[in-house]
Every structure is written in structure tokens, then in C-alpha cells.
PDB file of N, CA and C in Angstrom:
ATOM      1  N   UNK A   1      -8.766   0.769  10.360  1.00  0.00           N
ATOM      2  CA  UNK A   1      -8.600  -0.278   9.372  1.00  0.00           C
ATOM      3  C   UNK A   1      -7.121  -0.622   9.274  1.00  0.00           C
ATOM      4  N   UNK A   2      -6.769  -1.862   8.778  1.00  0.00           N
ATOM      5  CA  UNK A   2      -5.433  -2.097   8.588  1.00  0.00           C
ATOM      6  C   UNK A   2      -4.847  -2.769   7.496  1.00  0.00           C
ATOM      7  N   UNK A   3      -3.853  -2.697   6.687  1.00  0.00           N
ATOM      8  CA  UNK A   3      -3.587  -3.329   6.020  1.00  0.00           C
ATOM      9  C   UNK A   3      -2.389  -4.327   6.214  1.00  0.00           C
ATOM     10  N   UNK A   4      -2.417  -5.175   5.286  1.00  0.00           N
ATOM     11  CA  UNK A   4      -1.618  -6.143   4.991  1.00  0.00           C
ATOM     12  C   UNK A   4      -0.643  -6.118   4.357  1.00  0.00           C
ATOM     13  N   UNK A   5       0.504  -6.199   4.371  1.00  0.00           N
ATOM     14  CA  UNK A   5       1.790  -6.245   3.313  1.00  0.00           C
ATOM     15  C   UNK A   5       2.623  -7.409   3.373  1.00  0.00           C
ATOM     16  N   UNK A   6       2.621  -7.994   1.948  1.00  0.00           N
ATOM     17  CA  UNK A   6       3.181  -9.037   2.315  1.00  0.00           C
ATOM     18  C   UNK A   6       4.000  -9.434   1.070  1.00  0.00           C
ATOM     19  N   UNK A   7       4.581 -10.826   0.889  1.00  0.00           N
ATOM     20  CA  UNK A   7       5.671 -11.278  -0.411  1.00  0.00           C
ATOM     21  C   UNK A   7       4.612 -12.036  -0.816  1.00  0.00           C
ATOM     22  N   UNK A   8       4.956 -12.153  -2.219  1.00  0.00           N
ATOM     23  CA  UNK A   8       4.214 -13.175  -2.817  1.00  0.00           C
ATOM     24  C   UNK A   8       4.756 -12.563  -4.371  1.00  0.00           C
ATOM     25  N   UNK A   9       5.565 -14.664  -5.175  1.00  0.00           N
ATOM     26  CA  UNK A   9       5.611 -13.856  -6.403  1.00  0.00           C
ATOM     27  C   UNK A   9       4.486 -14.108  -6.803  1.00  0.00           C
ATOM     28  N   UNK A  10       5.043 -13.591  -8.159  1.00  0.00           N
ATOM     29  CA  UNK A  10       3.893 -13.671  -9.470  1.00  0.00           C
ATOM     30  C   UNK A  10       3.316 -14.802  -9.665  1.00  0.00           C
ATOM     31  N   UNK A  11       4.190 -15.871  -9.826  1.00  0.00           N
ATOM     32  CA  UNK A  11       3.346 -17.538  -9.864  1.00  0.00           C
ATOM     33  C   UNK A  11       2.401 -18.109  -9.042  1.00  0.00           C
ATOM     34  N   UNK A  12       2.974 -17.451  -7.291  1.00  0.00           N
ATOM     35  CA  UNK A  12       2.125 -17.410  -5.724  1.00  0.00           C
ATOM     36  C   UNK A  12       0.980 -16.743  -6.812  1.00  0.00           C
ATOM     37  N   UNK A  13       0.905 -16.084  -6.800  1.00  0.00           N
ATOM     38  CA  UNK A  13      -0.205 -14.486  -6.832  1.00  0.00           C
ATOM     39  C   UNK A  13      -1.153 -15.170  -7.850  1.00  0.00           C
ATOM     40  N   UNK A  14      -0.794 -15.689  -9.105  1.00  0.00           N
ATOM     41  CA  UNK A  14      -1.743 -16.169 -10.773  1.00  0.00           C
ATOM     42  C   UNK A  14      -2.219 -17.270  -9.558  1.00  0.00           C
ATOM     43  N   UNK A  15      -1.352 -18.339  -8.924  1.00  0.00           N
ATOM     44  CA  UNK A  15      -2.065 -19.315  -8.447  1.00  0.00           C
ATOM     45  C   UNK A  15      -2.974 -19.287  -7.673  1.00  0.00           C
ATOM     46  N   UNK A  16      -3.041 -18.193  -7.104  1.00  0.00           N
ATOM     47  CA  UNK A  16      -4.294 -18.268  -5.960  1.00  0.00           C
ATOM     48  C   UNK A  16      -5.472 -17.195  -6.574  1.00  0.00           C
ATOM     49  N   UNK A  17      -5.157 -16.497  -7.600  1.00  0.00           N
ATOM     50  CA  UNK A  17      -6.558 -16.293  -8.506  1.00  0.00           C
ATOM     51  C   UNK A  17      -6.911 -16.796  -9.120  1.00  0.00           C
ATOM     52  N   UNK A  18      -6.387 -18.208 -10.225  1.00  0.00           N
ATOM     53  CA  UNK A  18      -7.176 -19.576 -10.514  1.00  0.00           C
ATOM     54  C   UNK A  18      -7.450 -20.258  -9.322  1.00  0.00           C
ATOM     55  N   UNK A  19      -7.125 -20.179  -8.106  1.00  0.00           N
ATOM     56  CA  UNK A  19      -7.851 -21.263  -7.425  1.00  0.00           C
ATOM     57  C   UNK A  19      -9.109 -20.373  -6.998  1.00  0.00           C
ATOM     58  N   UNK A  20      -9.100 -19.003  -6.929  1.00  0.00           N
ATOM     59  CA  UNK A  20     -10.261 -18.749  -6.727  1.00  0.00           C
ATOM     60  C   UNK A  20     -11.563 -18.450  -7.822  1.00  0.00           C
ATOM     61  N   UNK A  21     -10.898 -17.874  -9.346  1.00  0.00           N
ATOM     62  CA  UNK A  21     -11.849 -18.388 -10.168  1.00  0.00           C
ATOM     63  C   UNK A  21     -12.302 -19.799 -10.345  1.00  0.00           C
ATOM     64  N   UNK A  22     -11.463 -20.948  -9.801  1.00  0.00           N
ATOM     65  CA  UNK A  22     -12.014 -22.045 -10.184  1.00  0.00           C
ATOM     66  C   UNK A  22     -13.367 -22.446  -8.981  1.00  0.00           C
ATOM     67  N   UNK A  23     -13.275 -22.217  -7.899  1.00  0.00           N
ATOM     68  CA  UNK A  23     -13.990 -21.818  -7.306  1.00  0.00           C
ATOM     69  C   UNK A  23     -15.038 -21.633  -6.968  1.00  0.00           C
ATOM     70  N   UNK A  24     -15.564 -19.908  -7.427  1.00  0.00           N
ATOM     71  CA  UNK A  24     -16.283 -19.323  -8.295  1.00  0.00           C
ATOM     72  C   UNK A  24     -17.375 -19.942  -9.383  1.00  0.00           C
ATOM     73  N   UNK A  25     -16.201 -20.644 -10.477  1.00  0.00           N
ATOM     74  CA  UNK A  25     -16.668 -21.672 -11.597  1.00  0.00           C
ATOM     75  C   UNK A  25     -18.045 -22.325 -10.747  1.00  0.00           C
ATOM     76  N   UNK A  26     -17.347 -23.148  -9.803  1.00  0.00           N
ATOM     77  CA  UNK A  26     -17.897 -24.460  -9.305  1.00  0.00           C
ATOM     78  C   UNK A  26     -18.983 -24.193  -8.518  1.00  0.00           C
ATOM     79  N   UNK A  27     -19.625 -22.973  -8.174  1.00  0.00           N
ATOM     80  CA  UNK A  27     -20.225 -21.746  -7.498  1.00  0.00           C
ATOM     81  C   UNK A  27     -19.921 -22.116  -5.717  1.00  0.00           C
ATOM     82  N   UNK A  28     -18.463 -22.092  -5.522  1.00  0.00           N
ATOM     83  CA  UNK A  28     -18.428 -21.945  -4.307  1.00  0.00           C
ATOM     84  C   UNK A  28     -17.948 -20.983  -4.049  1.00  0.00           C
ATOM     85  N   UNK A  29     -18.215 -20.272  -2.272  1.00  0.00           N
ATOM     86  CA  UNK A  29     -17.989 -19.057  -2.007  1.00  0.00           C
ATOM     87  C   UNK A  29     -16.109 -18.658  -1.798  1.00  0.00           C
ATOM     88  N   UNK A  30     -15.922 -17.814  -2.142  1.00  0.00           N
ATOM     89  CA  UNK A  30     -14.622 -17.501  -1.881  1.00  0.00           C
ATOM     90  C   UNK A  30     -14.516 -15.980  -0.756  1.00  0.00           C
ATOM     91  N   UNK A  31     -13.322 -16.311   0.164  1.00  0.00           N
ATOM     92  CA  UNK A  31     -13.098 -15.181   0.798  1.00  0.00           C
ATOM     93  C   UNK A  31     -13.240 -13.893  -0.139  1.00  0.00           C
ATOM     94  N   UNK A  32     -14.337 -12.598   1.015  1.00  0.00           N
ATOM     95  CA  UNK A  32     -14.351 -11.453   0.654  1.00  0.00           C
ATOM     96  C   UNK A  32     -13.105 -10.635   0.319  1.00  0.00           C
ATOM     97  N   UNK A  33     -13.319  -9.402  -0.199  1.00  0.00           N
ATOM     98  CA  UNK A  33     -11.956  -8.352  -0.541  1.00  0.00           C
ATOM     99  C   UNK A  33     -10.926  -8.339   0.554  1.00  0.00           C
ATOM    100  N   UNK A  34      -9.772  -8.689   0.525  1.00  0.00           N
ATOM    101  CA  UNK A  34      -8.565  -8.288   1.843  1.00  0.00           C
ATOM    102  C   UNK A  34      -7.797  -7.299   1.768  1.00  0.00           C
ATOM    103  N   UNK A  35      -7.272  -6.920   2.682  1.00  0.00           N
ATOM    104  CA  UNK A  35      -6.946  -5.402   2.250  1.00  0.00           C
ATOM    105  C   UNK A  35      -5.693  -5.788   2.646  1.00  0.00           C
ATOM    106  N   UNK A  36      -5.106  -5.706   1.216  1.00  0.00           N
ATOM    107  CA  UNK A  36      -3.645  -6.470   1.141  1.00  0.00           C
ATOM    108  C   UNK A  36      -2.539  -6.199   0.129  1.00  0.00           C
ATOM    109  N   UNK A  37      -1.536  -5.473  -0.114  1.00  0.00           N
ATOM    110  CA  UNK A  37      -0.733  -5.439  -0.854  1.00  0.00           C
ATOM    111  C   UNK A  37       0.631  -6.320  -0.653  1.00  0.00           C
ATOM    112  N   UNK A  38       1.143  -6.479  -1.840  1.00  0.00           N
ATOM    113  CA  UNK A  38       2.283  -8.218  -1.893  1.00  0.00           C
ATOM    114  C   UNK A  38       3.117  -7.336  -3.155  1.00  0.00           C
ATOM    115  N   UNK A  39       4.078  -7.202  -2.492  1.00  0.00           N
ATOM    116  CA  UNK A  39       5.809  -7.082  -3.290  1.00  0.00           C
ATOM    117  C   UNK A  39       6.229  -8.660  -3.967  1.00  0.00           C
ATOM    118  N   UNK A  40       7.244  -8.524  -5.125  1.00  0.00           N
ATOM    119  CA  UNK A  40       7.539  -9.596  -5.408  1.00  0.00           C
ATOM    120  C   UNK A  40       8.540 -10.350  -4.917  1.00  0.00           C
ATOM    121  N   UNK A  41       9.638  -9.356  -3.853  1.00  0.00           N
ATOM    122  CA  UNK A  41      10.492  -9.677  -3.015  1.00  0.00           C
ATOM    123  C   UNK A  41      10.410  -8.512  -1.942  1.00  0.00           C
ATOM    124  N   UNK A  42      11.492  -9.209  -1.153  1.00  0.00           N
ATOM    125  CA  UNK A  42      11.517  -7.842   0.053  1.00  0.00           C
ATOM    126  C   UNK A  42      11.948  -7.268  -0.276  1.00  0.00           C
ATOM    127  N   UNK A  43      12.917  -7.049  -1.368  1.00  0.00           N
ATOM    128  CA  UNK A  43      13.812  -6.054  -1.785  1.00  0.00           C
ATOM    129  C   UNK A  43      12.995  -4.984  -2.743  1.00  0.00           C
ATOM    130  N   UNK A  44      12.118  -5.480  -3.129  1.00  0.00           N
ATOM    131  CA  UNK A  44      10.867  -4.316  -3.821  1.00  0.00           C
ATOM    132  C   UNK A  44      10.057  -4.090  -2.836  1.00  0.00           C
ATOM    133  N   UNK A  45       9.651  -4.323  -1.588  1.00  0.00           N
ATOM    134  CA  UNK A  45       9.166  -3.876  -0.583  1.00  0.00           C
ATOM    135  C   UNK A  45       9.640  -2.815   0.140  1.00  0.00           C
ATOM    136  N   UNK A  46      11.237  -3.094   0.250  1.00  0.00           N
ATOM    137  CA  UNK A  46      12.109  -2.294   0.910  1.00  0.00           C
ATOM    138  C   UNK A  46      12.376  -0.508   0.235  1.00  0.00           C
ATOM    139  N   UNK A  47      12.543  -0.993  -1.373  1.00  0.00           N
ATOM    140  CA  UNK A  47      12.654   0.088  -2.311  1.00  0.00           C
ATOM    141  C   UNK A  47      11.291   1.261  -2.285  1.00  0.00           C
ATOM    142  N   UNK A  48      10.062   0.772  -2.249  1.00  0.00           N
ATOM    143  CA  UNK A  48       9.193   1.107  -1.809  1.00  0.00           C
ATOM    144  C   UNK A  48       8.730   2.256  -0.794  1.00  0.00           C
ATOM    145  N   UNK A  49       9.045   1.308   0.421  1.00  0.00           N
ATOM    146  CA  UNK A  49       8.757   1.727   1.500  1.00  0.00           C
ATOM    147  C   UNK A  49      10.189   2.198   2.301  1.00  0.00           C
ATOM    148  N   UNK A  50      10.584   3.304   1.866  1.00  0.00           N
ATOM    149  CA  UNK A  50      11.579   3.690   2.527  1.00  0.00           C
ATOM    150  C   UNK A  50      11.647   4.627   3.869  1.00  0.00           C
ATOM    151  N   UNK A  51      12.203   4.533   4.909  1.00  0.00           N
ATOM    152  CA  UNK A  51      12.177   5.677   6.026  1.00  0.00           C
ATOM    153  C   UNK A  51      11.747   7.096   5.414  1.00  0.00           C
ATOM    154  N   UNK A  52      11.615   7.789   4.811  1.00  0.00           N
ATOM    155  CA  UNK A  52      10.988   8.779   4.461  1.00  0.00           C
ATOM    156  C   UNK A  52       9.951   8.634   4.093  1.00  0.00           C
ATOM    157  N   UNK A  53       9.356   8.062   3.066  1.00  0.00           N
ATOM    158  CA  UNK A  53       7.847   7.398   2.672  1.00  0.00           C
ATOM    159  C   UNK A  53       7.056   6.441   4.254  1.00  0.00           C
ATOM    160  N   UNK A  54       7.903   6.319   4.603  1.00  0.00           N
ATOM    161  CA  UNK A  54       6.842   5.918   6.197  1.00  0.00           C
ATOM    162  C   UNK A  54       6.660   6.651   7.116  1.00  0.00           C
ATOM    163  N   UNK A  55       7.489   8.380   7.089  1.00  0.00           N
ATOM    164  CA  UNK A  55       7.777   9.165   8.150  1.00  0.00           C
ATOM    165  C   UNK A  55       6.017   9.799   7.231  1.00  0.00           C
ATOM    166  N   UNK A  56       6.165   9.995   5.451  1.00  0.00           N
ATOM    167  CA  UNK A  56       4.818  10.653   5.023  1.00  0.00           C
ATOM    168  C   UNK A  56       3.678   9.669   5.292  1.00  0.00           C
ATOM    169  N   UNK A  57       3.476   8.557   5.267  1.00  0.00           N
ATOM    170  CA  UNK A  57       2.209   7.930   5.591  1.00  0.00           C
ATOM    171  C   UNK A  57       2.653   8.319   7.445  1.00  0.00           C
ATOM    172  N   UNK A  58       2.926   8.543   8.153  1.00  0.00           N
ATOM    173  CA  UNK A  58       2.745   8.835   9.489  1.00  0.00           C
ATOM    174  C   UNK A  58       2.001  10.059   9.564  1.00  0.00           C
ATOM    175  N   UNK A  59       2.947  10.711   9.163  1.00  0.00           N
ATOM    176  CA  UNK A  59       2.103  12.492   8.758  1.00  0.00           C
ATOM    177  C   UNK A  59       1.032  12.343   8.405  1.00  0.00           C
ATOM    178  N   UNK A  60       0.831  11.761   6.985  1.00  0.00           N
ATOM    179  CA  UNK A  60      -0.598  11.846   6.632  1.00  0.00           C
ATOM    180  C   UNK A  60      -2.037  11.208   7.519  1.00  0.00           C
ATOM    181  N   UNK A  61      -1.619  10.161   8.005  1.00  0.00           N
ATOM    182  CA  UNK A  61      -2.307   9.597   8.948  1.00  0.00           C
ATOM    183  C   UNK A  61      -2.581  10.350  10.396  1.00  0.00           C
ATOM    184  N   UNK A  62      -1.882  11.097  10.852  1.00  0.00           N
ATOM    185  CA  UNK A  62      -2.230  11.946  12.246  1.00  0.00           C
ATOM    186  C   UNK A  62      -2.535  13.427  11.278  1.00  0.00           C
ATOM    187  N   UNK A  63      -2.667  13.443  10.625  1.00  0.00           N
ATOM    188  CA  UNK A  63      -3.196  15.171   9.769  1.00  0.00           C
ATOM    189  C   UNK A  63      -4.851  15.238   9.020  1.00  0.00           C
ATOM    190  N   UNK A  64      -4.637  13.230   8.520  1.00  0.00           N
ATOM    191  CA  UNK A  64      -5.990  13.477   7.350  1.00  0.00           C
ATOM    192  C   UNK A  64      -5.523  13.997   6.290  1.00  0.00           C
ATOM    193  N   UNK A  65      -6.535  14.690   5.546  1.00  0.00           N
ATOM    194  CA  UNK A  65      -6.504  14.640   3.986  1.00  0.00           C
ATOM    195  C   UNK A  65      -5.419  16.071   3.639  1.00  0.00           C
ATOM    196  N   UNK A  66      -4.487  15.826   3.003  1.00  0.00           N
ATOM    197  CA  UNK A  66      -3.390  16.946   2.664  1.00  0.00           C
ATOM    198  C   UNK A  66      -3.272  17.262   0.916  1.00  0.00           C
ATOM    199  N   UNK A  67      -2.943  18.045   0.786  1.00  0.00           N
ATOM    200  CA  UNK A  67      -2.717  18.432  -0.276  1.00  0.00           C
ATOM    201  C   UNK A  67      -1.197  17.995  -0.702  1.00  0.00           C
ATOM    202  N   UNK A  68      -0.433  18.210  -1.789  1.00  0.00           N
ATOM    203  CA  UNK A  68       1.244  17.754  -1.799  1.00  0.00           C
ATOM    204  C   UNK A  68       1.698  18.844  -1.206  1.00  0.00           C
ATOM    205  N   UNK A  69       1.359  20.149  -1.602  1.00  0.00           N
ATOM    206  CA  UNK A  69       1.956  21.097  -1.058  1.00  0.00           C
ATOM    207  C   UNK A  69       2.232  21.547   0.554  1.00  0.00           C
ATOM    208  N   UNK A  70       0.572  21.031   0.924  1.00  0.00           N
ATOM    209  CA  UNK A  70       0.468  21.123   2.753  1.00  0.00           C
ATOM    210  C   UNK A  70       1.778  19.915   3.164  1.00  0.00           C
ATOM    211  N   UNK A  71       1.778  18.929   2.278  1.00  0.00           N
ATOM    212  CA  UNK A  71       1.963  17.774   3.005  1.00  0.00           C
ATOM    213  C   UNK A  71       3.706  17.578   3.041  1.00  0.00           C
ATOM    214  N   UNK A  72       4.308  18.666   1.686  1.00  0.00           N
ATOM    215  CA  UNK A  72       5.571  18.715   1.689  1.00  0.00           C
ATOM    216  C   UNK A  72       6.407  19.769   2.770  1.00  0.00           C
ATOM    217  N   UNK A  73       5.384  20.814   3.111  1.00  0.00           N
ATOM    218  CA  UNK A  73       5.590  22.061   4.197  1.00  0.00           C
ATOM    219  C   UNK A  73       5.522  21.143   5.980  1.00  0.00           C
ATOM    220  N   UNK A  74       4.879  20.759   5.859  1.00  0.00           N
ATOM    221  CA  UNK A  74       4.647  19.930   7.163  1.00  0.00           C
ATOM    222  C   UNK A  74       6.035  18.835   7.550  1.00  0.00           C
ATOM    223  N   UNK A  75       6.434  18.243   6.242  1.00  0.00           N
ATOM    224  CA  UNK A  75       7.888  17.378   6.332  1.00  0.00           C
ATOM    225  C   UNK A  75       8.800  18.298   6.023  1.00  0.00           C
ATOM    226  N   UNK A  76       8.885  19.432   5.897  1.00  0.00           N
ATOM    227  CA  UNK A  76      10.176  20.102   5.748  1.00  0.00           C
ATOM    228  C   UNK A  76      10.748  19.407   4.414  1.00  0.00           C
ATOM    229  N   UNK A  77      10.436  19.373   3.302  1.00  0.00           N
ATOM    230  CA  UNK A  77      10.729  19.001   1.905  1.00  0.00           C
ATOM    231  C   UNK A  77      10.623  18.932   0.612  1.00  0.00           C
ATOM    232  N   UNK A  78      11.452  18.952  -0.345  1.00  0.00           N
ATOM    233  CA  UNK A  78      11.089  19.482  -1.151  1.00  0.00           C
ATOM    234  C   UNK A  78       9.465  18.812  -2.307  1.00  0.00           C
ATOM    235  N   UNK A  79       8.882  20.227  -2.476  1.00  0.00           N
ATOM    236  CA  UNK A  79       7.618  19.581  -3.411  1.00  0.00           C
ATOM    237  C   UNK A  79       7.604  18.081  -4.257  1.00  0.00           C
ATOM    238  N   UNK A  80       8.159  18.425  -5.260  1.00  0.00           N
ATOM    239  CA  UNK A  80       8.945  17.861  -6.280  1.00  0.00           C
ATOM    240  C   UNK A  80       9.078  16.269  -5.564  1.00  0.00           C
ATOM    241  N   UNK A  81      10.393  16.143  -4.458  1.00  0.00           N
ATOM    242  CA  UNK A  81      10.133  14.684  -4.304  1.00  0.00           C
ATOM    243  C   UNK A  81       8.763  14.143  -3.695  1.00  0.00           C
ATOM    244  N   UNK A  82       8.262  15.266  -2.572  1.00  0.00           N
ATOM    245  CA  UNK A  82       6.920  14.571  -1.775  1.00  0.00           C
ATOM    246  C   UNK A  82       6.318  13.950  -2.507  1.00  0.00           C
ATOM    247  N   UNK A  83       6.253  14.856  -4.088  1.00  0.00           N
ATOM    248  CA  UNK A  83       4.856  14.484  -5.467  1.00  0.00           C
ATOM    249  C   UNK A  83       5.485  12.910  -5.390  1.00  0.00           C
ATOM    250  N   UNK A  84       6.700  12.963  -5.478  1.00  0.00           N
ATOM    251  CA  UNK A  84       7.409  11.705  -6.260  1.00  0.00           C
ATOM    252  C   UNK A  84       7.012  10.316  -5.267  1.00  0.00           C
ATOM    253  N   UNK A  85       7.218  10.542  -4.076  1.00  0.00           N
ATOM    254  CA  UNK A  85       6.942   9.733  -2.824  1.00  0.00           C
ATOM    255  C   UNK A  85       5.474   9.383  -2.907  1.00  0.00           C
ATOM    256  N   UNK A  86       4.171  10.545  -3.203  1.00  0.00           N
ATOM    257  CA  UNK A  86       3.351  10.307  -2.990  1.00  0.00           C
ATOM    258  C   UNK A  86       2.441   9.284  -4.723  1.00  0.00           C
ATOM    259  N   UNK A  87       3.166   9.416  -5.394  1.00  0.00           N
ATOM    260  CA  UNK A  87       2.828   8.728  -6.798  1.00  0.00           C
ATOM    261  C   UNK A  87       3.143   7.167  -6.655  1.00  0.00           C
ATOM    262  N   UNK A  88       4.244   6.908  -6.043  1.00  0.00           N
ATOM    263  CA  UNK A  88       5.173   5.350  -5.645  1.00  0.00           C
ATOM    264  C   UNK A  88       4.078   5.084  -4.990  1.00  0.00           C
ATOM    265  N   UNK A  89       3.710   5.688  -3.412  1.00  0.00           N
ATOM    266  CA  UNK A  89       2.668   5.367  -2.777  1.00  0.00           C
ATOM    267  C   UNK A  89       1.696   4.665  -2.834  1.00  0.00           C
ATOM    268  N   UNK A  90       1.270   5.673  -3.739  1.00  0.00           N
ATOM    269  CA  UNK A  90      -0.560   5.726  -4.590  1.00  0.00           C
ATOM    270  C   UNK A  90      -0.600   4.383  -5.407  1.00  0.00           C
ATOM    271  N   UNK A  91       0.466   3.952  -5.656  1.00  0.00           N
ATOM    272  CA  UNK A  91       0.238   3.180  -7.140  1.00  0.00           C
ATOM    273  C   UNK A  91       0.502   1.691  -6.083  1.00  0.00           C
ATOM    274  N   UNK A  92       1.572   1.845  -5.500  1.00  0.00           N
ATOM    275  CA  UNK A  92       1.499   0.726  -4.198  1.00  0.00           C
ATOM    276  C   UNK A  92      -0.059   0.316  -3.175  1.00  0.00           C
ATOM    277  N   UNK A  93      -1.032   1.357  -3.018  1.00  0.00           N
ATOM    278  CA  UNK A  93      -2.517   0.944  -2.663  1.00  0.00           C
ATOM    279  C   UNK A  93      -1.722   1.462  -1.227  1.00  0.00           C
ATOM    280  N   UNK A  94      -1.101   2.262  -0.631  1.00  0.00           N
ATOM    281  CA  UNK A  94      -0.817   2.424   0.984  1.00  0.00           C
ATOM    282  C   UNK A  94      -1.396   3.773   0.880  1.00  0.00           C
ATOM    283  N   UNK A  95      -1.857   4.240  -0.361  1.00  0.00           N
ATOM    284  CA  UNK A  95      -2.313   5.949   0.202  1.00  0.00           C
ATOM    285  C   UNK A  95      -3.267   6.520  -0.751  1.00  0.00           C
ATOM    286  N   UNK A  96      -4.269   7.031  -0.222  1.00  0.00           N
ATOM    287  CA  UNK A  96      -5.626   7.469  -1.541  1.00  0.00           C
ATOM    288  C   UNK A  96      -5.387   8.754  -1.773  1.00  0.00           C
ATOM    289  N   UNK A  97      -6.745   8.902  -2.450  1.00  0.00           N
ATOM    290  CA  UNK A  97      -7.095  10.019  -2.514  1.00  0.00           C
ATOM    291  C   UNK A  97      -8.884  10.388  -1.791  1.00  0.00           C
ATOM    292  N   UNK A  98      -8.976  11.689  -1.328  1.00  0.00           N
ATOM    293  CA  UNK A  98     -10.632  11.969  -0.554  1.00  0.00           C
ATOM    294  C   UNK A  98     -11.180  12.206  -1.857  1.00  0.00           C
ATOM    295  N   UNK A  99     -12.517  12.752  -1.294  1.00  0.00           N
ATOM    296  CA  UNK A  99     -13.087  13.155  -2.793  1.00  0.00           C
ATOM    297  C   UNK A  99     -13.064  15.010  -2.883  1.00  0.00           C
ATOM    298  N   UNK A 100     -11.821  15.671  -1.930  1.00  0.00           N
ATOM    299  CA  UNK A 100     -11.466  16.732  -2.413  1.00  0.00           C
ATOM    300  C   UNK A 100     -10.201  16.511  -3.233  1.00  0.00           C
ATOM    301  N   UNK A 101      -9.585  15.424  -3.267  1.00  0.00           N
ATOM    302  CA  UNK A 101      -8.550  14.969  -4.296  1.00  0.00           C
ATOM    303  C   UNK A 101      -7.276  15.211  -3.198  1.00  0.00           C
ATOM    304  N   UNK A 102      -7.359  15.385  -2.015  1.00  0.00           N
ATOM    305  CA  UNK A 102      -6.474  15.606  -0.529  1.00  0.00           C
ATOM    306  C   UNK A 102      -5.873  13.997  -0.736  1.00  0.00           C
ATOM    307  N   UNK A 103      -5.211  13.754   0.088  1.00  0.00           N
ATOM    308  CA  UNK A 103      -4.037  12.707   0.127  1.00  0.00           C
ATOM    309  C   UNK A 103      -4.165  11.961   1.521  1.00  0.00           C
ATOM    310  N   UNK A 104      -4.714  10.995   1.733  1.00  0.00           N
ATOM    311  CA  UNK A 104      -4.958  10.671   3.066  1.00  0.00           C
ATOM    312  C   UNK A 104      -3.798   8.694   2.652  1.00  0.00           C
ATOM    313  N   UNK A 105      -3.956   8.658   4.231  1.00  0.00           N
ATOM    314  CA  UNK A 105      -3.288   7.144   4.681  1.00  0.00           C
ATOM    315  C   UNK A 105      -4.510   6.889   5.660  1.00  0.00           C
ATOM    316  N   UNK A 106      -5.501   5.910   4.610  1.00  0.00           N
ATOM    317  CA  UNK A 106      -6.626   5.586   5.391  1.00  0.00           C
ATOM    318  C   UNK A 106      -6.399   3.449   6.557  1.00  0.00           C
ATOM    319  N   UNK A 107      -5.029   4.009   6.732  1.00  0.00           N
ATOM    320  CA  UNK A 107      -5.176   2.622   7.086  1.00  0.00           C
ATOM    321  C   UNK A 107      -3.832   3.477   8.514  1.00  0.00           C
ATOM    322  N   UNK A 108      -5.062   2.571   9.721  1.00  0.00           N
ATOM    323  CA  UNK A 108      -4.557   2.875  11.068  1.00  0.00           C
ATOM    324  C   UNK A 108      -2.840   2.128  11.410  1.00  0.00           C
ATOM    325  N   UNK A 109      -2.658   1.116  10.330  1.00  0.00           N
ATOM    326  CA  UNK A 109      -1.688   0.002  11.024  1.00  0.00           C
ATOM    327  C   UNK A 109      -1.401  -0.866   9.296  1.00  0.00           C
ATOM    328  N   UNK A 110      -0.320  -0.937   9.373  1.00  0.00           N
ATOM    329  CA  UNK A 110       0.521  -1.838   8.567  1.00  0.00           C
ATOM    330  C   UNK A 110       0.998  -2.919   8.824  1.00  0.00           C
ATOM    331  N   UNK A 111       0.428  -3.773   8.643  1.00  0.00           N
ATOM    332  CA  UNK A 111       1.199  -5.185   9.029  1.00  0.00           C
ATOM    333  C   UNK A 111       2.136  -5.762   8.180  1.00  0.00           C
ATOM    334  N   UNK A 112       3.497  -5.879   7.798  1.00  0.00           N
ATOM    335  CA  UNK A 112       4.261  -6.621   7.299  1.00  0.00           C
ATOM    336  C   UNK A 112       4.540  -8.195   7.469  1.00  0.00           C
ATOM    337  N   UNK A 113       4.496  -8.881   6.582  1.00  0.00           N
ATOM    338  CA  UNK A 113       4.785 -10.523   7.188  1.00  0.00           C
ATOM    339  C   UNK A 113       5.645 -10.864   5.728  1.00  0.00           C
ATOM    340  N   UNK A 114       6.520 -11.085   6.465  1.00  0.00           N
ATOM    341  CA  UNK A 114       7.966 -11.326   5.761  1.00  0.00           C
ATOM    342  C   UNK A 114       8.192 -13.027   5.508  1.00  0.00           C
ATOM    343  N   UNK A 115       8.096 -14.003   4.471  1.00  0.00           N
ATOM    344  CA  UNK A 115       8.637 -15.197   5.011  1.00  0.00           C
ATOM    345  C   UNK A 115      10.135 -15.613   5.090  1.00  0.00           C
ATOM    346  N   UNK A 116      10.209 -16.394   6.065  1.00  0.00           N
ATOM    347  CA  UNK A 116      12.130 -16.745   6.193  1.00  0.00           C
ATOM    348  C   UNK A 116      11.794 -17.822   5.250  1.00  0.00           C
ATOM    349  N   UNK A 117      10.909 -18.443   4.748  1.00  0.00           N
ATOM    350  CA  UNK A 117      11.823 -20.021   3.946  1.00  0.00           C
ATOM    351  C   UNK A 117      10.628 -19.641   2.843  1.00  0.00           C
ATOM    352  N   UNK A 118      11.409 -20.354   1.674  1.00  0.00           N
ATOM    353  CA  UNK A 118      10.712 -19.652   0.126  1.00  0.00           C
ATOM    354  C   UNK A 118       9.585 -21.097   0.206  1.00  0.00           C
TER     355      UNK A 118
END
């Protein structure tokens, strides 16, 4: 599976969920679920997703479901930030949880699409 990452502000973002409740309203069909997360700039993308937080979704992704503790021993680091890395993560939609409560990166590929003109 893969996800999507992309920009989009807040005004982008409200506007294209009234155009799809309106839609909806009118009972026409709207595109299914996308598997897509949107920063409000690149610079909250960047903050995000930093070279260490992409070295742990690598790990987690060639390991499967980890615990913080497995998953901080495996990066050589300390508990404490992994938790911290893996909370930013979680709340960003790039990393779950199984239903042993393990820590997986269920997405094979990240696509970033950056725009050059606003």
C-alpha cells in the first residue's frame, strides 16, 4: 500500500470537503477514502518528517510490528525520544498500531508531491 503526502492549506483542505459534502447533498458519488496525509506547509512537513523519523518508519517497515522498546534497541536510541518520534508519527497517520498494540509502518512507499507555485 502507499501513501500520499502532500501540501494543502487549511482553506485548500475546508474547500474540497464542502465540495464534497455538497456533492453528497446532491446525491452524487464522490471519490472513495485516499490514503493521504497534507501538511500546511513544507516546513511542517519537513519538522515532521525528519532523517531520523524516516530512518524509524524504515525499520519499522522491514521488522513489522515493534514494540517502543524493541524498536528503540534496534536504532541504537534512546527510549524516551523513539516514544517521542513514534507519538509525532502516530498522530501524523504514517504509523499504526496492530491489534497487539506493536507499532507497524503499514505503508510500502511514501509519495511526497511538493508544489513549486502556490
Amino acid at each position: 500500500m502507499k501513501k500520499t503526502i502532500g501540501i494543502k492549506g487549511t482553506d485548500e483542505f475546508f474547500a474540497e470537503v464542502e465540495r464534497d459534502w455538497t456533492a453528497i447533498d446532491r446525491g452524487e458519488t464522490v471519490p472513495g477514502p485516499v490514503h493521504r496525509v497534507y501538511f500546511e506547509s513544507a516546513e511542517a512537513l519537513s519538522r515532521v518528517l525528519t532523517r531520523q523519523r524516516h530512518q524509524l518508519l524504515r525499520m519499522l517497515h522491514a521488522n513489522g510490528g515493534l514494540s517502543i522498546r524493541a524498536l528503540a534497541a534496534l536504532l541504537e536510541r534512546d527510549y524516551k525520544n523513539v516514544y517521542q518520534d513514534v507519538k509525532i508519527l502516530e498522530e501524523a497517520g504514517l504509523i499504526e498500531r496492530d491489534s497487539k498494540n506493536h507499532i507497524i509502518a503499514p505503508h510500502a512507499k511514501l509519495t511526497i508531491e511538493l508544489p513549486l507555485a502556490a
